[in-house]
N, C-alpha and C. Protein backbone atom coordinates (compact mmCIF):
# COMPACT_ATOMS: atom_id res chain seq x y z
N UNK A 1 31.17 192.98 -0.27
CA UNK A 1 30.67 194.33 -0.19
C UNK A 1 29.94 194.65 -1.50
N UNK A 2 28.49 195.50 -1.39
CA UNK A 2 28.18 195.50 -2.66
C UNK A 2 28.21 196.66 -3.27
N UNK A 3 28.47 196.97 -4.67
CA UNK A 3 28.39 198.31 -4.90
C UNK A 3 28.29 199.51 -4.32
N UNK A 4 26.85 199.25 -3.35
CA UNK A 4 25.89 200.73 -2.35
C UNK A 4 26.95 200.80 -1.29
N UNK A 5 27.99 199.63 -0.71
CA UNK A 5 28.61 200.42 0.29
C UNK A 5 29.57 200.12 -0.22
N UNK A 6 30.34 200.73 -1.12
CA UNK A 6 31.75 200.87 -1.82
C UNK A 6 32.01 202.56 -1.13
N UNK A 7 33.02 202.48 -0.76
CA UNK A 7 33.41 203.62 -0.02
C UNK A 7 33.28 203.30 1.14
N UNK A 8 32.10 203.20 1.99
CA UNK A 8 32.33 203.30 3.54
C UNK A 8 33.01 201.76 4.16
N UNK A 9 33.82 201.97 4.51
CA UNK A 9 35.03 201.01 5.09
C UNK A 9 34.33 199.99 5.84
N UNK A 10 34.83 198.87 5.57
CA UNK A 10 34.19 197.30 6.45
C UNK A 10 35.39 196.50 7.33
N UNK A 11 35.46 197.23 8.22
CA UNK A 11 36.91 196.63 8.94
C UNK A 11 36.22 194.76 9.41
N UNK A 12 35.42 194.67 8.71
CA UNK A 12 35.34 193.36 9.38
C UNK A 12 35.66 192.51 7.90
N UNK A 13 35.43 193.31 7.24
CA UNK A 13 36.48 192.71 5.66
C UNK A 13 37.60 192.57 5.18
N UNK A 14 37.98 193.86 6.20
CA UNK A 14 39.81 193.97 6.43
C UNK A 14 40.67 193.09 6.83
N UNK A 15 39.88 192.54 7.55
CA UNK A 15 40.21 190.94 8.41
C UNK A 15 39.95 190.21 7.97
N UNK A 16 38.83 190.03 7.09
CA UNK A 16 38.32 188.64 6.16
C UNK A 16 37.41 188.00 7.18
N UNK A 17 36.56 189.21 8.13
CA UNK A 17 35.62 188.08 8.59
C UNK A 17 34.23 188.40 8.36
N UNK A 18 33.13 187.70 9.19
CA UNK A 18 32.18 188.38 9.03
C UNK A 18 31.49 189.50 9.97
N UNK A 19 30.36 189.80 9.85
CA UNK A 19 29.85 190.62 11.15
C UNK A 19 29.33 190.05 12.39
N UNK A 20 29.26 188.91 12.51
CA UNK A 20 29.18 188.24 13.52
C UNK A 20 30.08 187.68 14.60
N UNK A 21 31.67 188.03 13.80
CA UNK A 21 32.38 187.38 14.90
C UNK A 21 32.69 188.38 16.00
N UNK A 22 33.86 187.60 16.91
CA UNK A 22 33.45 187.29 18.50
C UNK A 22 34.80 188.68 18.68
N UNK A 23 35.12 189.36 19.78
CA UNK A 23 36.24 190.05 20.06
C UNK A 23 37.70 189.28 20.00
N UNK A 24 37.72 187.49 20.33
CA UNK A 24 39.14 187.04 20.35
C UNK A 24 39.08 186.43 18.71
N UNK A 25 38.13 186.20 18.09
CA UNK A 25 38.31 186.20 16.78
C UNK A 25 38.97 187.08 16.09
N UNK A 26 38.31 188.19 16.17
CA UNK A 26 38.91 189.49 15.76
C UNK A 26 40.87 189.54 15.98
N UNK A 27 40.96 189.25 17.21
CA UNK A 27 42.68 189.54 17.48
C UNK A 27 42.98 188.20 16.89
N UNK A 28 42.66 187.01 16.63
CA UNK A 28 43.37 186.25 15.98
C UNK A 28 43.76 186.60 14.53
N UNK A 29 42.61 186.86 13.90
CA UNK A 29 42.79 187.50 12.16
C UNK A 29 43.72 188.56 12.30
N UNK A 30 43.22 189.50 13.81
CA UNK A 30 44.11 190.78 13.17
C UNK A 30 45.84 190.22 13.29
N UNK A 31 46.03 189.54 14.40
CA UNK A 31 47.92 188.69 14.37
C UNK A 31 48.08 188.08 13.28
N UNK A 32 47.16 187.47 12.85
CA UNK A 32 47.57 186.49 11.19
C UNK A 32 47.64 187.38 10.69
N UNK A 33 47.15 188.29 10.26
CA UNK A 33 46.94 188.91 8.86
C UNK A 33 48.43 190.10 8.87
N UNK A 34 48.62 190.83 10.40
CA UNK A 34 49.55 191.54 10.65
C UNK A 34 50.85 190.82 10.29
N UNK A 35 51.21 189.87 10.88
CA UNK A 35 52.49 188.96 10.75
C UNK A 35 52.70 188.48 9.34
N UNK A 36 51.30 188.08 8.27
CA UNK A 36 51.98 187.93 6.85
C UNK A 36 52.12 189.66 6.81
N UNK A 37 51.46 190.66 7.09
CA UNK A 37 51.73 192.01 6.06
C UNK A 37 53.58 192.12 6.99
N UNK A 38 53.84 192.09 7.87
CA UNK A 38 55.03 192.70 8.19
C UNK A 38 55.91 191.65 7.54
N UNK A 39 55.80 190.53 7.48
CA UNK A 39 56.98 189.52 6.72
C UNK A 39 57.33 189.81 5.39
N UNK A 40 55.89 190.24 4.63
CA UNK A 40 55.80 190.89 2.74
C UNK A 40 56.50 192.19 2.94
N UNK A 41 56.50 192.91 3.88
CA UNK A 41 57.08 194.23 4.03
C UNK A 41 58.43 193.76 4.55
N UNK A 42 58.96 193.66 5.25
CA UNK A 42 60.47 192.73 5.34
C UNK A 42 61.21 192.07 4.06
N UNK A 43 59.73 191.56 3.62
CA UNK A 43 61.03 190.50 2.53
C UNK A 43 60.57 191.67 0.76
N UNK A 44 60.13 193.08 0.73
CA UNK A 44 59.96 193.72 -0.38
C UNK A 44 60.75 194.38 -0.45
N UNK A 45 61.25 194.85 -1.67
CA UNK A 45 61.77 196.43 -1.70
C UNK A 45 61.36 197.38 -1.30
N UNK A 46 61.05 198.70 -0.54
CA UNK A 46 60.57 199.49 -0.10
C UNK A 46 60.86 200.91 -1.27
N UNK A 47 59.80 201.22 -1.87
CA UNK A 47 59.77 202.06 -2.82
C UNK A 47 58.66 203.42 -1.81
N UNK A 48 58.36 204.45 -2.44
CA UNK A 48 57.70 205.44 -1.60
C UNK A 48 56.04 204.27 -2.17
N UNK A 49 56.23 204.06 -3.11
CA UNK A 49 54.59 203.58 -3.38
C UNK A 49 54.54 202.71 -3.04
N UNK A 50 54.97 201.56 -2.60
CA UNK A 50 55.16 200.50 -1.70
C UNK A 50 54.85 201.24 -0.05
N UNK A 51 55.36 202.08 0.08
CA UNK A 51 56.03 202.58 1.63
C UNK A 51 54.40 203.13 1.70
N UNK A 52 53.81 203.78 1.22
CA UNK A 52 52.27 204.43 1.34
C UNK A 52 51.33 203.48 0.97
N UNK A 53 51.81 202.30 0.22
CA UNK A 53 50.37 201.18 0.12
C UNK A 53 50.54 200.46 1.60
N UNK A 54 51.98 200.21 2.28
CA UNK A 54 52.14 199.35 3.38
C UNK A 54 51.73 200.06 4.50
N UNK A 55 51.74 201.50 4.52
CA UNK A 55 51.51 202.49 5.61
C UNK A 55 49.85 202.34 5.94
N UNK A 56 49.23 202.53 4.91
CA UNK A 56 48.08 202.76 4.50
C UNK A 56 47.37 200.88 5.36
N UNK A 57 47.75 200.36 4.09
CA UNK A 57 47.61 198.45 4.82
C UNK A 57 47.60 198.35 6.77
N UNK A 58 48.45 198.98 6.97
CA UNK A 58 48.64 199.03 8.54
C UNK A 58 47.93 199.65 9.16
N UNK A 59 47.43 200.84 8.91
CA UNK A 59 46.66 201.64 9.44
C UNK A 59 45.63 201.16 9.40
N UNK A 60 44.72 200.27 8.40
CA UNK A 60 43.31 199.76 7.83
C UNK A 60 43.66 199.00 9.11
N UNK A 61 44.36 197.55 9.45
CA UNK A 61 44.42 196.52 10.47
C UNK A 61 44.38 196.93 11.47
N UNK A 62 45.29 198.13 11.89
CA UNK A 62 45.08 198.68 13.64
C UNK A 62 44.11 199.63 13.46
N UNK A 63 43.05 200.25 12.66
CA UNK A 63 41.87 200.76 12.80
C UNK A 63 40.72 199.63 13.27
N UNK A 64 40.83 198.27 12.50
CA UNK A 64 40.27 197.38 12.29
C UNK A 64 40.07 196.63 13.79
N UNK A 65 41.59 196.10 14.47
CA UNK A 65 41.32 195.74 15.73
C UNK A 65 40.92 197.08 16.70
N UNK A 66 41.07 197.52 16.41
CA UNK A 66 40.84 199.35 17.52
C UNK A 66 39.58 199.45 17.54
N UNK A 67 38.78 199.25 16.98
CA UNK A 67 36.93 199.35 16.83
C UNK A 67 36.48 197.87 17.01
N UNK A 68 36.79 197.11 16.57
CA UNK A 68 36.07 195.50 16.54
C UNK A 68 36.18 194.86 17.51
N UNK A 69 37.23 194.89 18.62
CA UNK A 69 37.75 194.38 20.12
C UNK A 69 36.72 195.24 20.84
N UNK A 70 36.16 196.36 20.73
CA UNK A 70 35.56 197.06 21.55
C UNK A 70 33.96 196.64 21.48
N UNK A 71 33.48 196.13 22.10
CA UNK A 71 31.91 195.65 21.37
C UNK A 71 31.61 197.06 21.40
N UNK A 72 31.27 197.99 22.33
CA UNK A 72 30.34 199.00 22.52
C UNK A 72 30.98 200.37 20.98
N UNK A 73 32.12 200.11 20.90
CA UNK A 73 32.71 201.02 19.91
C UNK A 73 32.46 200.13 18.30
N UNK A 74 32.19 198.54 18.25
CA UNK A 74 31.95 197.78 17.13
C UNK A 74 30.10 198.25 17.17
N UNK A 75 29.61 198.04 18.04
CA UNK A 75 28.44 198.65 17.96
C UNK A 75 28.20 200.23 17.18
N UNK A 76 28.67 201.07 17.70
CA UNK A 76 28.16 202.15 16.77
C UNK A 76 28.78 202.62 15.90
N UNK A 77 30.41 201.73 15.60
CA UNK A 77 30.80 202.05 13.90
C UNK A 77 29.40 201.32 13.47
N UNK A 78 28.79 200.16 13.58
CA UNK A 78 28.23 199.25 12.50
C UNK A 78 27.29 199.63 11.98
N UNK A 79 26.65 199.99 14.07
CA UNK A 79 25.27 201.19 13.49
C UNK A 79 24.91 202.55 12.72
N UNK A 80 26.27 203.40 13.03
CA UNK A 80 26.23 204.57 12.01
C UNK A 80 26.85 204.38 10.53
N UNK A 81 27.80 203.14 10.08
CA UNK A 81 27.78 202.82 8.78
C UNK A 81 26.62 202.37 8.10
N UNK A 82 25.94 201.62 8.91
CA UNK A 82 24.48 201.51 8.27
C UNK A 82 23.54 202.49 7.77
N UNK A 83 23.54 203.43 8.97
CA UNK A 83 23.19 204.63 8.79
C UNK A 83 23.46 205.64 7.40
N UNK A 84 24.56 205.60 6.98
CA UNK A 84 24.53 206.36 6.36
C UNK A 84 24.71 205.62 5.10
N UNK A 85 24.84 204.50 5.12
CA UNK A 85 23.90 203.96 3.90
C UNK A 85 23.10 203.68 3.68
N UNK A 86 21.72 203.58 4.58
CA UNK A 86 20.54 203.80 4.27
C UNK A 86 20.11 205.52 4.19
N UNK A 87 21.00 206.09 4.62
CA UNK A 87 20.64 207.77 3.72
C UNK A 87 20.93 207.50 2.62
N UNK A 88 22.16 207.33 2.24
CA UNK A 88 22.23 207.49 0.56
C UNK A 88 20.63 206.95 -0.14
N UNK A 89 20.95 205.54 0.03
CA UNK A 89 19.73 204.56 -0.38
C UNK A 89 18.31 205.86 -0.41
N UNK A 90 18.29 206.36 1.05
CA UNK A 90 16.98 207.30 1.00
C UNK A 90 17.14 208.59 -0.17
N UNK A 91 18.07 209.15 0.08
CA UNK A 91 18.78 210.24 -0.93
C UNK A 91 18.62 209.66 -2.46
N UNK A 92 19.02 209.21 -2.83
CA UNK A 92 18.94 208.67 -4.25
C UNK A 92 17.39 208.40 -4.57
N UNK A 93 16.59 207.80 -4.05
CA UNK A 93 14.91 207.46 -4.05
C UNK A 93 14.62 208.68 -4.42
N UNK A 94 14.68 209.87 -3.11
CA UNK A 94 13.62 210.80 -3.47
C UNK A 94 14.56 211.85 -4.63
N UNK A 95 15.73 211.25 -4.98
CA UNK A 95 16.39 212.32 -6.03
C UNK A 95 15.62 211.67 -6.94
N UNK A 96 15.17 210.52 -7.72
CA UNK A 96 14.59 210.04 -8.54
C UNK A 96 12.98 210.36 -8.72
N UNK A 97 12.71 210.99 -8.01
CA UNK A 97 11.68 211.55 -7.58
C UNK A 97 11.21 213.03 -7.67
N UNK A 98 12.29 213.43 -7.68
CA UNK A 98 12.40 215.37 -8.26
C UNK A 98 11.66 215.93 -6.83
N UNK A 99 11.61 215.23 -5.72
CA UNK A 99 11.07 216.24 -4.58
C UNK A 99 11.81 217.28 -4.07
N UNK A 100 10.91 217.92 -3.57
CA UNK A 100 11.61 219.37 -3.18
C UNK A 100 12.55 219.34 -1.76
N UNK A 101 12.26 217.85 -1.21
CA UNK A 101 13.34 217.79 0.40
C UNK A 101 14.40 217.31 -0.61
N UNK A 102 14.95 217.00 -1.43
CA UNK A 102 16.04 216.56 -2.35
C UNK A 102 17.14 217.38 -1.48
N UNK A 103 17.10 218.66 -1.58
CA UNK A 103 18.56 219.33 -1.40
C UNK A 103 18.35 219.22 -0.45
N UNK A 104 17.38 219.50 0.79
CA UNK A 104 17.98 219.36 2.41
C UNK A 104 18.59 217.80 2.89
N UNK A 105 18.08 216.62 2.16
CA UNK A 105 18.60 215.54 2.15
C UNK A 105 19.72 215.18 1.61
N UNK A 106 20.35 215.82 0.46
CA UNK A 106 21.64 216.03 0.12
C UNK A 106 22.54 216.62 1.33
N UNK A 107 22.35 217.63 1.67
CA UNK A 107 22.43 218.25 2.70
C UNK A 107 23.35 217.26 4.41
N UNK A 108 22.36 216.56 4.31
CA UNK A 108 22.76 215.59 5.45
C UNK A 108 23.30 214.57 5.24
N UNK A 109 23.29 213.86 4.38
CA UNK A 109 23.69 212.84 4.10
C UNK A 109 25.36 213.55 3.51
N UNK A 110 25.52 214.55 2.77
CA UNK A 110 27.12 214.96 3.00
C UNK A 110 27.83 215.11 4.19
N UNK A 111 26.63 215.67 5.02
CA UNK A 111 27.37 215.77 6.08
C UNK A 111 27.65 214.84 7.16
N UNK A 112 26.81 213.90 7.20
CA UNK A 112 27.01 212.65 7.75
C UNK A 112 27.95 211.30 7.11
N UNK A 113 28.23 211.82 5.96
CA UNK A 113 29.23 210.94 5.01
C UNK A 113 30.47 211.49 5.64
N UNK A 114 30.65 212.84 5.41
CA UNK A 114 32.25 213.27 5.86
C UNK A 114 32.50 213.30 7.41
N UNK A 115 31.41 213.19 8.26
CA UNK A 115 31.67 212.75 9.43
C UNK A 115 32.10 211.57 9.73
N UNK A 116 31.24 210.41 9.34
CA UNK A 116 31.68 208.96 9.20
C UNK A 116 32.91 209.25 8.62
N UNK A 117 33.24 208.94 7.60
CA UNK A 117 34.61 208.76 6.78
C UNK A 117 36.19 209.78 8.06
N UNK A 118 35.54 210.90 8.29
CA UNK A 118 36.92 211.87 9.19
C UNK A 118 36.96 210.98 10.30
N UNK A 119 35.64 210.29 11.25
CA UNK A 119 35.96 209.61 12.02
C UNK A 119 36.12 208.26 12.54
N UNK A 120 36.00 207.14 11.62
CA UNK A 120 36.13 205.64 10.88
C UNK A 120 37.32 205.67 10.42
N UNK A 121 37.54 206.52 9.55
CA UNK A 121 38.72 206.24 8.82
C UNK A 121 39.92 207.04 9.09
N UNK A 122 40.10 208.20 9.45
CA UNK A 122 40.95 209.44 9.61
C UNK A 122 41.54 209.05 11.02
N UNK A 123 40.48 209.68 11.99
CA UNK A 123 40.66 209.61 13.45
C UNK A 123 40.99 208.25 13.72
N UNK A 124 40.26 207.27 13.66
CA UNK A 124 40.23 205.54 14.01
C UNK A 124 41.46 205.22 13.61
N UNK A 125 42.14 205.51 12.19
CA UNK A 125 43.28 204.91 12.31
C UNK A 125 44.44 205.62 12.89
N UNK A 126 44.16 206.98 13.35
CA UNK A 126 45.36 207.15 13.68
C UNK A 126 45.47 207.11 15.33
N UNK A 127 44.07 207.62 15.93
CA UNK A 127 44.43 206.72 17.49
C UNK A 127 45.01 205.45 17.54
N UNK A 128 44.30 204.34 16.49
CA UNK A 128 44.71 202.93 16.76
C UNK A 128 46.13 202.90 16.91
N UNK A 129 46.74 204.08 16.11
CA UNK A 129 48.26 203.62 15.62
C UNK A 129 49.33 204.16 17.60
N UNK A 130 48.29 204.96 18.05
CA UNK A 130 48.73 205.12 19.36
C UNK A 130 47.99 204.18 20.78
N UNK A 131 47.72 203.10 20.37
CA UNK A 131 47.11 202.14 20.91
C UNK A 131 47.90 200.94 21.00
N UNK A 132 48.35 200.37 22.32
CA UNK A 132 49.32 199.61 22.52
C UNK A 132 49.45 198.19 22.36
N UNK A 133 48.19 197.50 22.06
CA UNK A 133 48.14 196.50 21.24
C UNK A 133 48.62 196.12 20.12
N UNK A 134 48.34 197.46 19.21
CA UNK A 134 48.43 198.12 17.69
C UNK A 134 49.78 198.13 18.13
N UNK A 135 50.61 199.29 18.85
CA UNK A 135 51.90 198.88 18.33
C UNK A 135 52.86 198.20 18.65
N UNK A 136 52.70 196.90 19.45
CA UNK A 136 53.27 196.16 19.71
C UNK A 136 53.17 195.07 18.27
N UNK A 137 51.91 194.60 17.81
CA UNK A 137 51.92 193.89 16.69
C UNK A 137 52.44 194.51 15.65
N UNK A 138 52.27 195.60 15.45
CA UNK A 138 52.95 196.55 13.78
C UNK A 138 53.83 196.79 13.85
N UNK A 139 54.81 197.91 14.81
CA UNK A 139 55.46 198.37 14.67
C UNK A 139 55.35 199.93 14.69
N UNK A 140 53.93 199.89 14.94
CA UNK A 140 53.88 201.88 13.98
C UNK A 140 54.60 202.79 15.02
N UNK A 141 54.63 203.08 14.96
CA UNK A 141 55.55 204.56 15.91
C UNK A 141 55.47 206.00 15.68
N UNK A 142 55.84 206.87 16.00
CA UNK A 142 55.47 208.45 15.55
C UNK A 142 55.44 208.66 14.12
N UNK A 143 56.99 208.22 13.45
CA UNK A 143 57.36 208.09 12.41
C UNK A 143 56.51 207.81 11.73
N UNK A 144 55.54 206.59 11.42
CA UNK A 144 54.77 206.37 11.25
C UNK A 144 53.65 206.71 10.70
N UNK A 145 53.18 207.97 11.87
CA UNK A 145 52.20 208.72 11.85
C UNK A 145 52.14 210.03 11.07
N UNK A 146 53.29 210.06 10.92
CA UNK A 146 53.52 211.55 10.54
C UNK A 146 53.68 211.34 8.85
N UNK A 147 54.10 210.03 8.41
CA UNK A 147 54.04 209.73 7.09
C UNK A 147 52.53 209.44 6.72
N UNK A 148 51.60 208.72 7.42
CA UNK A 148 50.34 208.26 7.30
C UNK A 148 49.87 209.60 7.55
N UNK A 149 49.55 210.50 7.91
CA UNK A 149 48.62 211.61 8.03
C UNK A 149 48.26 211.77 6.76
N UNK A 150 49.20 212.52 5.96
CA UNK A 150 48.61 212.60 4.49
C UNK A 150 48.18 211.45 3.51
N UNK A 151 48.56 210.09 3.85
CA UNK A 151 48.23 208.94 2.90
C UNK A 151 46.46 208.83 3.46
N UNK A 152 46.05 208.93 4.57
CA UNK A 152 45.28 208.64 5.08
C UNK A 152 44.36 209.59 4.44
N UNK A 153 44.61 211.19 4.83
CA UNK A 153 43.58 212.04 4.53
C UNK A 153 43.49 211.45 2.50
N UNK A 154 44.41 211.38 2.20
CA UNK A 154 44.60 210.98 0.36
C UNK A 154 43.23 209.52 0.69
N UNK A 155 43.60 208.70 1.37
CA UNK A 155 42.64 207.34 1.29
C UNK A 155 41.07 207.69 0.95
N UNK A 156 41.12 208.48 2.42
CA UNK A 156 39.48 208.92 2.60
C UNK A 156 39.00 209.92 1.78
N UNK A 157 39.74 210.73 1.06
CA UNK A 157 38.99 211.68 0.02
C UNK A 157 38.98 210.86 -1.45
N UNK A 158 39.46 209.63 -1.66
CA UNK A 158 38.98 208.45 -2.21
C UNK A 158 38.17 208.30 -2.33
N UNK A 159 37.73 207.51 -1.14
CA UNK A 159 36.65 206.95 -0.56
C UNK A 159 35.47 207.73 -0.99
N UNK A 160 35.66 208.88 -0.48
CA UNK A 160 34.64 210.25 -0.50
C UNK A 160 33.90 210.09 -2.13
N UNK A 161 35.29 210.27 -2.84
CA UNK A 161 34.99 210.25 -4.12
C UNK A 161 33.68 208.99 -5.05
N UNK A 162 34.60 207.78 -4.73
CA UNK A 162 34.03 206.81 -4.66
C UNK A 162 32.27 206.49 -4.41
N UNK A 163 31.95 207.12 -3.22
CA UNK A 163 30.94 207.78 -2.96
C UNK A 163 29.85 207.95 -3.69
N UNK A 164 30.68 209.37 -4.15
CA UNK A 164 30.07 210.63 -4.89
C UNK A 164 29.70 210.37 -5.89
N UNK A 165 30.43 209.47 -7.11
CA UNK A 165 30.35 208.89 -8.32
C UNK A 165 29.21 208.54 -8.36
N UNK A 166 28.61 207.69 -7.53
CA UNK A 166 27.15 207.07 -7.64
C UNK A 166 25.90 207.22 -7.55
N UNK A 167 26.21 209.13 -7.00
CA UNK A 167 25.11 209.66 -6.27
C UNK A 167 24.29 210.75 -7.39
N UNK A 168 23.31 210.87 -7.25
CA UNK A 168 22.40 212.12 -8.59
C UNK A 168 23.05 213.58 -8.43
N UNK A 169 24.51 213.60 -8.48
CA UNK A 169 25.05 215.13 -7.77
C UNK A 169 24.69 215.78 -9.58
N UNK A 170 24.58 214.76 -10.43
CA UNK A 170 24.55 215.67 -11.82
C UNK A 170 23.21 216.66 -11.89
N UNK A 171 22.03 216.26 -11.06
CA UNK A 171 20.75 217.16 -11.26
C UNK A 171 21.30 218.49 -10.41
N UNK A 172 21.77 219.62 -10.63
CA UNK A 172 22.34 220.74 -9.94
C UNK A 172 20.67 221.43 -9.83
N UNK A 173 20.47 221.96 -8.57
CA UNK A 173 19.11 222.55 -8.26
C UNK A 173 19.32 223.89 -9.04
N UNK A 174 17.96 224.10 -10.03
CA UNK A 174 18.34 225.36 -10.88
C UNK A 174 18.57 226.71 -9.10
N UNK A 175 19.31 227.52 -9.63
CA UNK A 175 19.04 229.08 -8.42
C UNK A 175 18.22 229.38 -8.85
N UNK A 176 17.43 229.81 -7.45
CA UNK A 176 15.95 230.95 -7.49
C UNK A 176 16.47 232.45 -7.59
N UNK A 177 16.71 233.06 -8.54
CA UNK A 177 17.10 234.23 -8.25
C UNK A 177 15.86 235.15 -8.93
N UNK A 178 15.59 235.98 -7.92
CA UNK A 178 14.82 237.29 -7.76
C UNK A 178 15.70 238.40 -8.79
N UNK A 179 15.31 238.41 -10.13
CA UNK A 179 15.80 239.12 -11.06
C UNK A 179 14.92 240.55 -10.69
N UNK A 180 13.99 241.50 -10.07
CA UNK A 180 13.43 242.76 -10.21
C UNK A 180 14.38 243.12 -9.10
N UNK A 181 14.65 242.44 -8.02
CA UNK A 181 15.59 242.88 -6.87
C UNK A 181 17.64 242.82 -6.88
N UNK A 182 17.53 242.16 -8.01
CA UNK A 182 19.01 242.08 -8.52
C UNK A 182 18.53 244.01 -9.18
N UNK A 183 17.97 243.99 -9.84
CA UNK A 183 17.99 245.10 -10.92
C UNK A 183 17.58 246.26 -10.02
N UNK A 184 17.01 246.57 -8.91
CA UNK A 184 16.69 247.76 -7.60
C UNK A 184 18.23 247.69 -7.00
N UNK A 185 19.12 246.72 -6.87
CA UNK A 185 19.85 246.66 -6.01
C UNK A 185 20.92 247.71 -6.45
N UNK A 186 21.48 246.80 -7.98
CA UNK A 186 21.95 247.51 -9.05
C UNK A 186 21.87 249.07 -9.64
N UNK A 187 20.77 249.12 -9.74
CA UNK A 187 20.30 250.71 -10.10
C UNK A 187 20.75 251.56 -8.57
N UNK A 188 20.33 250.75 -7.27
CA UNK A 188 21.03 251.33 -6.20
C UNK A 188 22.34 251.76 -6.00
N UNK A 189 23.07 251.08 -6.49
CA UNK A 189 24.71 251.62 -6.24
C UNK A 189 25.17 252.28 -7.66
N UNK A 190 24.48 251.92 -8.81
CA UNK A 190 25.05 253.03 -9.76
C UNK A 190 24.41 254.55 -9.08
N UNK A 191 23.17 254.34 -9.04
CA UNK A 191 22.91 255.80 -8.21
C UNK A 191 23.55 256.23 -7.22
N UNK A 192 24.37 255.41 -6.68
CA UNK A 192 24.70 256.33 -5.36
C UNK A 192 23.57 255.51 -4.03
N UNK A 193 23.31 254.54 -4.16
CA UNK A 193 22.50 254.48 -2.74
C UNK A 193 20.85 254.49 -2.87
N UNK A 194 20.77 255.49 -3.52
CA UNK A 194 18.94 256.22 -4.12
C UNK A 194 17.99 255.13 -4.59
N UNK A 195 16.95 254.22 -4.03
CA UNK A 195 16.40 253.31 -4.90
C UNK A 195 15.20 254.10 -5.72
């Protein structure tokens, strides 16, 4: 993964594969990889920070098979992660650029970041975790879920962060403010209303 998509999640990395492999590929990595994480979780101490890195670990794998088994659902995670890293990519250009679409392009690209991320990462893992594939290999169960809600939302405002770090958020657009109509407005209510 390179720098530009640090943050938006690569469940095909999660697995250790590439973007080309096949749907029974996918369930083979995801059983290997599940069966060492539940054996390291069996044979660890279970501490709360252990208990939220392993929660967290589980959730990434049954998000991972939950989208990648699905071609038509591996299709448009891949295509809208792309997506919104070629906004940034676009976003950053014309921020270097001082153009005036700067803020409406900021604009979208936040909002298409926190969409991706609430529904890749938030939503995806926690249907997966009610997905019966998913919990027959993990284990996850309600219990589960109800501990992962907050590790999860904690992951992705990470992520978010992660993001953000890289992006021109330091150029703040000066405000246009209409200083003769601040001062009519003002003189309006000390008067009473009267312009």
């Amino acid at each position: 993964m390179t720098d530009a998509e640090k943050g938006y999640v690569d469940y095909f990395e999660v697995l250790g594969l590439d973007a080309s492999a096949k749907p029974g590929e996918v369930r083979k990595a995801y059983r290997k990889v599940m069966k060492d994480l539940v054996f390291e979780i069996h044979s660890a101490e279970i501490t709360e920070e252990r208990r939220a890195h392993y929660l967290l670990e589980i959730a990434k794998l049954n998000a991972a098979i939950y989208i990648l088994r699905d071609t038509e659902l591996r299709e448009t995670y891949w295509r809208e992660r792309q997506e919104v890293i070629d906004l940034e990519r676009e976003w950053s250009a014309v921020a270097a650029t001082g153009s005036p679409e700067m803020d409406g392009l900021r604009r979208r690209f936040d909002a298409t970041v926190r969409h991706f991320l609430a529904h890749y990462v938030e939503e995806a893992m926690l249907d997966a975790g009610r997905d019966k594939e998913c919990v027959e290999a993990s284990g996850w169960d309600a219990a589960h879920e109800r501990h992962a809600s907050r590790i999860l939302r904690h992951y992705r405002h990470g992520l978010y962060q992660d993001i953000l770090e890289r992006l021109p958020y330091h150029e703040v657009t000066p405000p246009h403010i209409d200083w003769d109509e601040r001062r009519s407005i003002v003189a309006a209510l000390v008067t009473g209303g009267k312009r």
